[in-house]
C-alpha atoms as a PDB file:
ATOM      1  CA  UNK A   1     -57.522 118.744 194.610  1.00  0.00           C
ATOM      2  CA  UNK A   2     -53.980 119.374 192.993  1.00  0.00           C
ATOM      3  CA  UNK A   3     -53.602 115.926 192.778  1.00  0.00           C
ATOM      4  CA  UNK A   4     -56.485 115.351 190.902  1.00  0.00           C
ATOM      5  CA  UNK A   5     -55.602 118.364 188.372  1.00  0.00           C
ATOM      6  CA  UNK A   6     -52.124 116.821 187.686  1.00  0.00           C
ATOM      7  CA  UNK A   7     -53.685 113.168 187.283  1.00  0.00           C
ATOM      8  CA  UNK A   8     -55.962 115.264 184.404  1.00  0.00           C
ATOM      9  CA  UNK A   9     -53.333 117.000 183.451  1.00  0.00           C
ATOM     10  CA  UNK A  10     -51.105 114.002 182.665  1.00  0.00           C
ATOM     11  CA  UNK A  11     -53.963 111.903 180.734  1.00  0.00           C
ATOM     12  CA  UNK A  12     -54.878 114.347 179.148  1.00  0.00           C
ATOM     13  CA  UNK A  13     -50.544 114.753 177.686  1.00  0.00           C
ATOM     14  CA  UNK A  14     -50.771 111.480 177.269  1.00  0.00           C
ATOM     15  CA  UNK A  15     -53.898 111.423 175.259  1.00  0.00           C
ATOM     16  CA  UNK A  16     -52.619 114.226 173.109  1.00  0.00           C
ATOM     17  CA  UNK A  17     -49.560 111.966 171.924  1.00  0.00           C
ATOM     18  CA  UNK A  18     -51.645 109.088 170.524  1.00  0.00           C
ATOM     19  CA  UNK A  19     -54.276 111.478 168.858  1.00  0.00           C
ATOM     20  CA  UNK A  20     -50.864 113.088 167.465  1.00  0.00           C
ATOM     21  CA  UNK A  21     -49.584 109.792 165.949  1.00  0.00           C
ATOM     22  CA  UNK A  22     -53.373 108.806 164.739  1.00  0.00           C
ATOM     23  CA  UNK A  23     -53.832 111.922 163.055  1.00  0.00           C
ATOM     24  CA  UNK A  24     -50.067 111.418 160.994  1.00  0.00           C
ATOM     25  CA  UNK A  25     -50.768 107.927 160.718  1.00  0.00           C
ATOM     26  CA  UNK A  26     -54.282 108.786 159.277  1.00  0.00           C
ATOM     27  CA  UNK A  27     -52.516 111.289 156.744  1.00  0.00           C
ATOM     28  CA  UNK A  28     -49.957 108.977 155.802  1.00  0.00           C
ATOM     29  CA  UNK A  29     -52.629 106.276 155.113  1.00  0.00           C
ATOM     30  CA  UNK A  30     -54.294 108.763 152.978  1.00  0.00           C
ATOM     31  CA  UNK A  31     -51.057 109.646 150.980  1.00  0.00           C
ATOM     32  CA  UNK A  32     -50.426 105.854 150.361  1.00  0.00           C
ATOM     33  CA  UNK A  33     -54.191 105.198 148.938  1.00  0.00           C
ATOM     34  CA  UNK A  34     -53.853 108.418 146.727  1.00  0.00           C
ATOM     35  CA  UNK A  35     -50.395 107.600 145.293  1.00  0.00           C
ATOM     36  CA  UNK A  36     -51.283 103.594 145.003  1.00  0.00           C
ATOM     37  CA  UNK A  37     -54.666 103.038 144.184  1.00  0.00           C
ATOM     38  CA  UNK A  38     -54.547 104.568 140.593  1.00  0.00           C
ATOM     39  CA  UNK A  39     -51.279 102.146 140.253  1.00  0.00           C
ATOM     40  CA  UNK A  40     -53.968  99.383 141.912  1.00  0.00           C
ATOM     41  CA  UNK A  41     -56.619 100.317 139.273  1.00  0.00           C
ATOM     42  CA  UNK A  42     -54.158 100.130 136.347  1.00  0.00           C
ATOM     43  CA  UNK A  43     -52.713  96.688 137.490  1.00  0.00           C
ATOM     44  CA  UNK A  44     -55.896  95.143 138.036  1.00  0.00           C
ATOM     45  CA  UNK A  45     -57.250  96.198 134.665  1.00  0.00           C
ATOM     46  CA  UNK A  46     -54.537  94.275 133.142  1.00  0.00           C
ATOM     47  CA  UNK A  47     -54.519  91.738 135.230  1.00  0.00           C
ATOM     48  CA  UNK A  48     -58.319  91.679 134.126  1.00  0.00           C
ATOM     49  CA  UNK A  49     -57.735  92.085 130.725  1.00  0.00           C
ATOM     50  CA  UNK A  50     -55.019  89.198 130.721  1.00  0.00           C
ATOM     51  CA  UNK A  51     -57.281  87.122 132.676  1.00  0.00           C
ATOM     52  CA  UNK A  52     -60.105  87.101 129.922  1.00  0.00           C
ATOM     53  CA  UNK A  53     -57.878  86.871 127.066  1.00  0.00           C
ATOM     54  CA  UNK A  54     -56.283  84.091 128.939  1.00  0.00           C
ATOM     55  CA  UNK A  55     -59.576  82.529 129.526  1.00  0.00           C
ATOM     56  CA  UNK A  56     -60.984  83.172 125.745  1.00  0.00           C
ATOM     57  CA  UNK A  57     -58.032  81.468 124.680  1.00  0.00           C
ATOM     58  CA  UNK A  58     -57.874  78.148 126.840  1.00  0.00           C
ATOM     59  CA  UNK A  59     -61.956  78.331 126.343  1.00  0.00           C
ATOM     60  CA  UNK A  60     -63.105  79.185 123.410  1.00  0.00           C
END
């Protein structure tokens, strides 16, 4: 019976760890799409803008 408790015991330490890592990886993620994706939205509205001016241009 004690056996089985420590084999429990342990996955259930080691399933705490990766959960752990998820969760800060999961924030992090987070972080990175709120601090990029307005950068992201501004680029590609350029890029967009460029694109059809470019394209106007070469085809009018």
């Amino acid at each position: 019976m004690t056996g089985g408790l420590r084999r429990t015991g342990a996955g259930i330490r080691a399933t705490t760890g990766p959960t752990r890592r998820g969760r800060v990886a999961m924030v992090a993620l987070v972080v990175m799409l709120v601090t990029v994706l307005p950068r992201a939205l501004v680029i590609m509205s350029t890029v967009r803008i460029l694109l059809v001016v470019l394209i106007h241009g070469l085809f009018p």
